[in-house]
PDB file of N, CA and C in Angstrom:
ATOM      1  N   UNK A   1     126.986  92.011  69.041  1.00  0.00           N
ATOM      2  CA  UNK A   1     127.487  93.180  69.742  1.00  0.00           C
ATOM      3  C   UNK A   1     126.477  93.664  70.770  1.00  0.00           C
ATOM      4  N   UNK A   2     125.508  93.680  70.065  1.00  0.00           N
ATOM      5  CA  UNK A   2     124.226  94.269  71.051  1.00  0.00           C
ATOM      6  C   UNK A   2     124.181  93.188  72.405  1.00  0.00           C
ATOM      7  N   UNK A   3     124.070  91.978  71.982  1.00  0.00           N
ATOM      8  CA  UNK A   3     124.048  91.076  73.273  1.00  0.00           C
ATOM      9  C   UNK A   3     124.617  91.220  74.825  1.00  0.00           C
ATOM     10  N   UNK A   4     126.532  91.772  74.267  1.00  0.00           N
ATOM     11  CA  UNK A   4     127.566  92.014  74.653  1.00  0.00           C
ATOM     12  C   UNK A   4     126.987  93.133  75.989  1.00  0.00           C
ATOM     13  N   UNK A   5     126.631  94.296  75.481  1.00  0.00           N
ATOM     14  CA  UNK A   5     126.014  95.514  75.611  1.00  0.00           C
ATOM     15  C   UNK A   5     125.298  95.356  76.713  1.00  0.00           C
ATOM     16  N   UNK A   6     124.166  94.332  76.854  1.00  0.00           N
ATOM     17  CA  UNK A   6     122.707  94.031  77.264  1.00  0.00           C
ATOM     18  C   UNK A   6     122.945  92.948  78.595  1.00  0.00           C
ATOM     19  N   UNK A   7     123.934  91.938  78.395  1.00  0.00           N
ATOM     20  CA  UNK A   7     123.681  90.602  78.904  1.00  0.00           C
ATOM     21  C   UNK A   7     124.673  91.497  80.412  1.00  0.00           C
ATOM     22  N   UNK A   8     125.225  93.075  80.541  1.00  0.00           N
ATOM     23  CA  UNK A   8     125.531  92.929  82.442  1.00  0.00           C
ATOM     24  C   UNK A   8     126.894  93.094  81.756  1.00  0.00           C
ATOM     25  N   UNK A   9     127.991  92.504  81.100  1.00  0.00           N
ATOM     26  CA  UNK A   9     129.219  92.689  81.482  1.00  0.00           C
ATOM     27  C   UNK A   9     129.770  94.227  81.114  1.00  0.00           C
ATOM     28  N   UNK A  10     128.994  95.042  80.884  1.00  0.00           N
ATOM     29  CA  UNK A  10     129.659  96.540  81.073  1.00  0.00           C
ATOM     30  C   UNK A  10     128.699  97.206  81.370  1.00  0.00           C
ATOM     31  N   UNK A  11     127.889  96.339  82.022  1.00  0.00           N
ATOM     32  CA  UNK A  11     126.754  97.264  82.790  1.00  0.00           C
ATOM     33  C   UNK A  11     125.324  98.475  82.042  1.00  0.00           C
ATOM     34  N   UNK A  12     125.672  98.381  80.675  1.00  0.00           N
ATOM     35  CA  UNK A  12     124.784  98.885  80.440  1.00  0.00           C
ATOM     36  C   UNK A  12     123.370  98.935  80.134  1.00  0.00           C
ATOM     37  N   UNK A  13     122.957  97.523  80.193  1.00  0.00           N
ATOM     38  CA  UNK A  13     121.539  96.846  80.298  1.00  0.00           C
ATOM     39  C   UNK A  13     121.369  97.362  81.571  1.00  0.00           C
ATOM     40  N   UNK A  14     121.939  97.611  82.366  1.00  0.00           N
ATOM     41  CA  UNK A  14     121.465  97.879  83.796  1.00  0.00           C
ATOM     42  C   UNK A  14     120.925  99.416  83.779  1.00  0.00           C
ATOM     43  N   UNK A  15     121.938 100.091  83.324  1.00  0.00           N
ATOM     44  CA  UNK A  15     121.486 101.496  83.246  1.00  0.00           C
ATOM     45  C   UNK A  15     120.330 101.745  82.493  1.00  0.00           C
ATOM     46  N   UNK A  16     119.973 101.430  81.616  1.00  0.00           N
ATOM     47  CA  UNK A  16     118.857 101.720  80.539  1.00  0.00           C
ATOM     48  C   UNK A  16     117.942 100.978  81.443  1.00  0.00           C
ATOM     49  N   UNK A  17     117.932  99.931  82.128  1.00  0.00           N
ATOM     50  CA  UNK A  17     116.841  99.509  83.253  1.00  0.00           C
ATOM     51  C   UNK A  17     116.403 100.456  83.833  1.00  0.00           C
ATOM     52  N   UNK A  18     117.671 100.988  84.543  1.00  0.00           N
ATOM     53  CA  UNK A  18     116.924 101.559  85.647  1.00  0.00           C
ATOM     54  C   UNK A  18     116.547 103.242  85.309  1.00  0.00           C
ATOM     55  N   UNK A  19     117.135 103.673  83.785  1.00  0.00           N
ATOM     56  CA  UNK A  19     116.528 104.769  83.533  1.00  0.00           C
ATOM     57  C   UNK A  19     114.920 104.387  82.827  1.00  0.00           C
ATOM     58  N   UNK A  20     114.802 103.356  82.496  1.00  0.00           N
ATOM     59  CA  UNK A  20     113.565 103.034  81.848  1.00  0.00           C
ATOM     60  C   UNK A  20     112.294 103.238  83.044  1.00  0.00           C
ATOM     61  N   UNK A  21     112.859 102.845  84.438  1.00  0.00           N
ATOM     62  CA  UNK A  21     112.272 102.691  85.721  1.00  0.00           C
ATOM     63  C   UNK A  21     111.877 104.178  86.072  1.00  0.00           C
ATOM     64  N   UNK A  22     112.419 104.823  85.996  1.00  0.00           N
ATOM     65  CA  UNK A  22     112.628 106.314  86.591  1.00  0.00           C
ATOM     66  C   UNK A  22     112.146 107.255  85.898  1.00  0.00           C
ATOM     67  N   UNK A  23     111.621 107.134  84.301  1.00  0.00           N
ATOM     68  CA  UNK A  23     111.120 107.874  83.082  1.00  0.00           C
ATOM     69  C   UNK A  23     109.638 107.356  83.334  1.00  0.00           C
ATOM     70  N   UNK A  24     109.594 106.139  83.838  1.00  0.00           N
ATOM     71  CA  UNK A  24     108.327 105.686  84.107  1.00  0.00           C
ATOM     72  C   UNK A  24     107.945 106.463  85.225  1.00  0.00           C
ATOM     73  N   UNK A  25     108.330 106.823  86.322  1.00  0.00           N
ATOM     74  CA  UNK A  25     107.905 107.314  87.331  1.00  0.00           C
ATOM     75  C   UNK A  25     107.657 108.920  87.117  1.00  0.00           C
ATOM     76  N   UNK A  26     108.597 109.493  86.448  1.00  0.00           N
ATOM     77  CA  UNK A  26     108.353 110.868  86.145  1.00  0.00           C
ATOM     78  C   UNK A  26     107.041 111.161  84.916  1.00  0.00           C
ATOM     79  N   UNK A  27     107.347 109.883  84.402  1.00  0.00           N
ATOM     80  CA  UNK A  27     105.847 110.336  83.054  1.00  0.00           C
ATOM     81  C   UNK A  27     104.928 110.198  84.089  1.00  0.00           C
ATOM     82  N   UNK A  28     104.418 109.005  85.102  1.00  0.00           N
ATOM     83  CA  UNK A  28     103.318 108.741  85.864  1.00  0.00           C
ATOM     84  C   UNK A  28     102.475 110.329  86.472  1.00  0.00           C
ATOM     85  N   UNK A  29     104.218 111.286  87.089  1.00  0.00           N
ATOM     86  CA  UNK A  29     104.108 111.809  87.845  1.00  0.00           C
ATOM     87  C   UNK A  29     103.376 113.244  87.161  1.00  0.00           C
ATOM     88  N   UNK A  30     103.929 113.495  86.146  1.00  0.00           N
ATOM     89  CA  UNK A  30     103.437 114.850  84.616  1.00  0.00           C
ATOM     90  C   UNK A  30     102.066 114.255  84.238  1.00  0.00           C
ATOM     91  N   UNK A  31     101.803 112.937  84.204  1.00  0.00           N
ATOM     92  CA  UNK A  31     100.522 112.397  83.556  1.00  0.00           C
ATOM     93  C   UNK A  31      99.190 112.574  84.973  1.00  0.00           C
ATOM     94  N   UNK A  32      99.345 112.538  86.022  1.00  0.00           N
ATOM     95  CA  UNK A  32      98.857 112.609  87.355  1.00  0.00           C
ATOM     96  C   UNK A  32      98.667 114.075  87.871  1.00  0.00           C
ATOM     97  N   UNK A  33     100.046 114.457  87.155  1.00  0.00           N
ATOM     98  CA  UNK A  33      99.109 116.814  87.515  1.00  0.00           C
ATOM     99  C   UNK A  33      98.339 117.075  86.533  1.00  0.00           C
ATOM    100  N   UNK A  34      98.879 116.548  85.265  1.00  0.00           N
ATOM    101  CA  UNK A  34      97.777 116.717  84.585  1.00  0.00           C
ATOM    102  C   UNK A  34      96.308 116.789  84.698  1.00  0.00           C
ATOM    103  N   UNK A  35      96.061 115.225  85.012  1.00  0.00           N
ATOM    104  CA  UNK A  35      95.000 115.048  85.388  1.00  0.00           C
ATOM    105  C   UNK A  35      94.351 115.807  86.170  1.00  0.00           C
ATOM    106  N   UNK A  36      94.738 116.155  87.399  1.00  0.00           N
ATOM    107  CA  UNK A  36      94.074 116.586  88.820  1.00  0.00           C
ATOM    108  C   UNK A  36      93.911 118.406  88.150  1.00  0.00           C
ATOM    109  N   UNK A  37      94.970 118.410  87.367  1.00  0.00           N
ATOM    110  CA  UNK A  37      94.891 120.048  86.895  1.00  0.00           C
ATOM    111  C   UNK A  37      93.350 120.236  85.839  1.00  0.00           C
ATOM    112  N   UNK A  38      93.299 119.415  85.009  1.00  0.00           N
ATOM    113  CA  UNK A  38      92.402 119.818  84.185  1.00  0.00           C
ATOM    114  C   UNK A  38      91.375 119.523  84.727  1.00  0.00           C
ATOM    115  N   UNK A  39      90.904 118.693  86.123  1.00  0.00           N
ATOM    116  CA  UNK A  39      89.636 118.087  86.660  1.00  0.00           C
ATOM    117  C   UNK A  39      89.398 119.520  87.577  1.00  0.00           C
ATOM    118  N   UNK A  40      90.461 119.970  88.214  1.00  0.00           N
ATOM    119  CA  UNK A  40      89.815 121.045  88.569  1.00  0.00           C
ATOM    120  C   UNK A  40      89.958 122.234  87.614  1.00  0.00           C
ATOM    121  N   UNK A  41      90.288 122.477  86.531  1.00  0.00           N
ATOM    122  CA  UNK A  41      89.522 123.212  85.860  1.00  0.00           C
ATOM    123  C   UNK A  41      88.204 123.287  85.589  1.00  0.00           C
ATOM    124  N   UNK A  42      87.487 121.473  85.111  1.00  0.00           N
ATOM    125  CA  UNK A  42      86.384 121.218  85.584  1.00  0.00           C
ATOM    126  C   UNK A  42      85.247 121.382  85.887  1.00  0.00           C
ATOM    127  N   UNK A  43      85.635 121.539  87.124  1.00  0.00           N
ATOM    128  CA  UNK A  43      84.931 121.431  88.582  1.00  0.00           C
ATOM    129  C   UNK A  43      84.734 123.044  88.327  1.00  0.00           C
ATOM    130  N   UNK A  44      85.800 123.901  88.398  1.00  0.00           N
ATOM    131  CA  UNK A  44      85.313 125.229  88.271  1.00  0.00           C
ATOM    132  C   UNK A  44      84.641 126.235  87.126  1.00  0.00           C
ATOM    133  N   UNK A  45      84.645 125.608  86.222  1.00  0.00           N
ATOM    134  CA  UNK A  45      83.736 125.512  85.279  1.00  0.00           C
ATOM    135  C   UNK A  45      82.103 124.984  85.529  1.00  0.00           C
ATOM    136  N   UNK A  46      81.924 123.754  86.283  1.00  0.00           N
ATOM    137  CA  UNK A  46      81.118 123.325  86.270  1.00  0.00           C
ATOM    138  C   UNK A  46      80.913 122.707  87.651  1.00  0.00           C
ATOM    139  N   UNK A  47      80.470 123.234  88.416  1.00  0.00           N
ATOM    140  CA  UNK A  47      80.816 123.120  89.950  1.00  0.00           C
ATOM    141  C   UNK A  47      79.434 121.780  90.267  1.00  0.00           C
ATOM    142  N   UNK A  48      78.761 121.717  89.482  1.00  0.00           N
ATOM    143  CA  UNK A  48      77.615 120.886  89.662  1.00  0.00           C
ATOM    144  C   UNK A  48      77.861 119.616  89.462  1.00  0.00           C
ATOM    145  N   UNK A  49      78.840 119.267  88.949  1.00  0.00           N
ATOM    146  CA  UNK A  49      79.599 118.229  87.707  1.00  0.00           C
ATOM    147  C   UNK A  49      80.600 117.893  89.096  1.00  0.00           C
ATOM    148  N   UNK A  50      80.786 118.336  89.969  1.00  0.00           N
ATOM    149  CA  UNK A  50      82.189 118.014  90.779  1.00  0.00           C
ATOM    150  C   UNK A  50      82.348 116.524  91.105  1.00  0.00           C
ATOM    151  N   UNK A  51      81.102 116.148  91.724  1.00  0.00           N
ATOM    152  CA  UNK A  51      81.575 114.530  92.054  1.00  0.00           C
ATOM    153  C   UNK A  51      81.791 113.783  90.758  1.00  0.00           C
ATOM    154  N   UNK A  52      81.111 113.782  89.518  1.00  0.00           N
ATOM    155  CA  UNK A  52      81.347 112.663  88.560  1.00  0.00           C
ATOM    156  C   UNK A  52      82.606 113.262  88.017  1.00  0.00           C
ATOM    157  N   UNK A  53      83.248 114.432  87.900  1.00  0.00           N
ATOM    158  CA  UNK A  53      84.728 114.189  87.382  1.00  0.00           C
ATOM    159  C   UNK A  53      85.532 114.048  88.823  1.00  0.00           C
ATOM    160  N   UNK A  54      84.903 114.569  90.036  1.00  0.00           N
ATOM    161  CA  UNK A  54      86.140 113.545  90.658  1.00  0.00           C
ATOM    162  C   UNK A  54      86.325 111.982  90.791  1.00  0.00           C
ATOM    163  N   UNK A  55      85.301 111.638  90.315  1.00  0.00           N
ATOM    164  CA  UNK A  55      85.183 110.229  90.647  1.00  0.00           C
ATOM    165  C   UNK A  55      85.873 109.395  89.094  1.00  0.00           C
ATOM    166  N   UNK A  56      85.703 110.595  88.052  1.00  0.00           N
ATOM    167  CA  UNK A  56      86.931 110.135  86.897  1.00  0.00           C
ATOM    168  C   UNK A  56      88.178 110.370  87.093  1.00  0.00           C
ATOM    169  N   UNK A  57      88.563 111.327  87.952  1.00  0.00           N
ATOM    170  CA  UNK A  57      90.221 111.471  87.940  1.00  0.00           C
ATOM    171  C   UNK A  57      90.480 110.829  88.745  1.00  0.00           C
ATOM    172  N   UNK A  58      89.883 110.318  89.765  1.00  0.00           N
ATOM    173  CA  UNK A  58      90.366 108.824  90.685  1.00  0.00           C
ATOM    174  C   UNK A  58      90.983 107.918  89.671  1.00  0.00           C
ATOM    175  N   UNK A  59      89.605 107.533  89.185  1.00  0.00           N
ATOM    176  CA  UNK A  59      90.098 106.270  88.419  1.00  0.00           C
ATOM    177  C   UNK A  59      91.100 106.533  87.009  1.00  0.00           C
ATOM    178  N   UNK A  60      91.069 107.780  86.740  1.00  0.00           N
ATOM    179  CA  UNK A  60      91.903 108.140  85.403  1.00  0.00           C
ATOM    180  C   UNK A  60      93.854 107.938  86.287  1.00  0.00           C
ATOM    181  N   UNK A  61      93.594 108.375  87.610  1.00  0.00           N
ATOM    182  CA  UNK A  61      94.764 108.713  88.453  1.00  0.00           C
ATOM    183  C   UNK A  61      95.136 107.064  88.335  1.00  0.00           C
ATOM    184  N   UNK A  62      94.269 106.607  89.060  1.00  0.00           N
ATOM    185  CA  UNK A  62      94.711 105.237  89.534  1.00  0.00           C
ATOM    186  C   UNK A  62      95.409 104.098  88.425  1.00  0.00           C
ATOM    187  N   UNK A  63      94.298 104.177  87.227  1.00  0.00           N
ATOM    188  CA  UNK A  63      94.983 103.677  86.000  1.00  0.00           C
ATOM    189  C   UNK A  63      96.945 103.892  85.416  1.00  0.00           C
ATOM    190  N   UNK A  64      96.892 105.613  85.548  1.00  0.00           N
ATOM    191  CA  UNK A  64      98.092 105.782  84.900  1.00  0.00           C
ATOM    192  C   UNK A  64      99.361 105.230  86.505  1.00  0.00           C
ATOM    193  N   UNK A  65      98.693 105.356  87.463  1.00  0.00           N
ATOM    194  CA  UNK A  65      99.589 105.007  88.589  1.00  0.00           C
ATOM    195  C   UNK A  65      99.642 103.230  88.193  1.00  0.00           C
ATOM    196  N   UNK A  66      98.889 102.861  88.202  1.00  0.00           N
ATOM    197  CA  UNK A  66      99.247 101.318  87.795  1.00  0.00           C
ATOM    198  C   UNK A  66      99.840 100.869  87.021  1.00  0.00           C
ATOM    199  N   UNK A  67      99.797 101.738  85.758  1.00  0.00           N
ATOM    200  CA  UNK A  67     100.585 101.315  84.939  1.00  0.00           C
ATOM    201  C   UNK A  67     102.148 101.735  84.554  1.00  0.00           C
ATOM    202  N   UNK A  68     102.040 102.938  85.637  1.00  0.00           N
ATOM    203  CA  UNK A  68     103.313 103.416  85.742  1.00  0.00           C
ATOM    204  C   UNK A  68     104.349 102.200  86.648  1.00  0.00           C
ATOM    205  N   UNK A  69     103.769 101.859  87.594  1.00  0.00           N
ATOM    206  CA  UNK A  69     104.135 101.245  88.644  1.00  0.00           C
ATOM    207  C   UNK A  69     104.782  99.713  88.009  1.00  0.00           C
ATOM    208  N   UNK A  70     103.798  99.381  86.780  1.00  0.00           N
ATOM    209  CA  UNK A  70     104.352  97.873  86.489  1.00  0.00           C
ATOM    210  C   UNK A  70     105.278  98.200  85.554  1.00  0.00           C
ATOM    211  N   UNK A  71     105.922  98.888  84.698  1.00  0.00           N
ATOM    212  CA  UNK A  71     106.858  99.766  84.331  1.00  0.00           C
ATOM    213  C   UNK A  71     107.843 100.007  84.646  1.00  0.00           C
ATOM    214  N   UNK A  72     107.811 100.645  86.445  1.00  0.00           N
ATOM    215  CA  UNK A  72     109.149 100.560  87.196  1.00  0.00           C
ATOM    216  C   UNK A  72     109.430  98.859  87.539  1.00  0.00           C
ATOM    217  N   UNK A  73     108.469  97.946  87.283  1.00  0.00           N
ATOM    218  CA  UNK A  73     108.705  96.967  88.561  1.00  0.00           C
ATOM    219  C   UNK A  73     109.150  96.355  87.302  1.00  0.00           C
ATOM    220  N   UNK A  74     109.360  96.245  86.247  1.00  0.00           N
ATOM    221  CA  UNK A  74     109.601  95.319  84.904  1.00  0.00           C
ATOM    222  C   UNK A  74     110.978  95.775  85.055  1.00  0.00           C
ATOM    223  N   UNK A  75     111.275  97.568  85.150  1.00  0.00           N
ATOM    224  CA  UNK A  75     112.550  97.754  85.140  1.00  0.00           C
ATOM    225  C   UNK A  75     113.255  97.400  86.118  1.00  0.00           C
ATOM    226  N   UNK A  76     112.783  97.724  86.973  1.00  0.00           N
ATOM    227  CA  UNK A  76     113.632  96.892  88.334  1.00  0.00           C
ATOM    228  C   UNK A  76     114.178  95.200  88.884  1.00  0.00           C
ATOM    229  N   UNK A  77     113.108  94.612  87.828  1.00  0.00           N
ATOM    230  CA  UNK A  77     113.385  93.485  87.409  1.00  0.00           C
ATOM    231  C   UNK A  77     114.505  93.264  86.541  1.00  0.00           C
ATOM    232  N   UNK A  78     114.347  93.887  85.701  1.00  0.00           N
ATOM    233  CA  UNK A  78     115.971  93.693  84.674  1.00  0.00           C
ATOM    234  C   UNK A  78     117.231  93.872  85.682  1.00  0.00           C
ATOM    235  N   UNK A  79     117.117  95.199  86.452  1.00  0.00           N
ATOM    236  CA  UNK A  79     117.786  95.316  87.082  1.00  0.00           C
ATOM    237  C   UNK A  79     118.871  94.673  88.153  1.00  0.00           C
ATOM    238  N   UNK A  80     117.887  93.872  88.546  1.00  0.00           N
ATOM    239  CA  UNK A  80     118.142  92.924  89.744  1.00  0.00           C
ATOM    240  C   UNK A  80     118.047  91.331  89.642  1.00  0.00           C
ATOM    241  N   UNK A  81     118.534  91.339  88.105  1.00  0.00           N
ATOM    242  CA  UNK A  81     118.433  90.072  87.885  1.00  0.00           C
ATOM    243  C   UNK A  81     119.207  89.466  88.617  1.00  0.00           C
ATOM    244  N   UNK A  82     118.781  88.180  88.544  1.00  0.00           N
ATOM    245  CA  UNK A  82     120.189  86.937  89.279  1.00  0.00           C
ATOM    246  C   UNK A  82     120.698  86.380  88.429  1.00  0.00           C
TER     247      UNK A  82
END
């Protein structure tokens, strides 16, 4: 039954693709204010400290963006299968 479901002929493997794609992009996007929010809390806390936590929320940013990104592209793959 599940196969049925999954394998395209009523389309709903597609949908759960491309919501899987789009949950990815919105977590990326909540996980990324986060970040930048609590770094400048930080920073204003500790104004001396500014370059080494900006130079962690780069890379803390960049991480969750990457991995958000291969996430959408896995889903978009299901998506657009041939």
């Amino acid at each position: 039954m599940i196969s049925i479901l999954l394998d395209g002929t009523l389309g709903l493997g597609y949908g759960l693709a491309a919501l899987g794609a789009g949950l990815a992009a919105v977590g990326a996007g909540m996980g990324i204010g986060r970040i930048g929010g609590s770094a400048l809390e930080s920073i204003a806390r500790q104004p001396e400290a500014a370059g080494d936590i900006r130079a962690n929320m780069i890379l803390t940013a960049a991480l969750v963006e990457g991995a958000a990104f291969f996430a959408m592209v896995v889903g978009l793959l299901v998506t657009f299968k041939a």
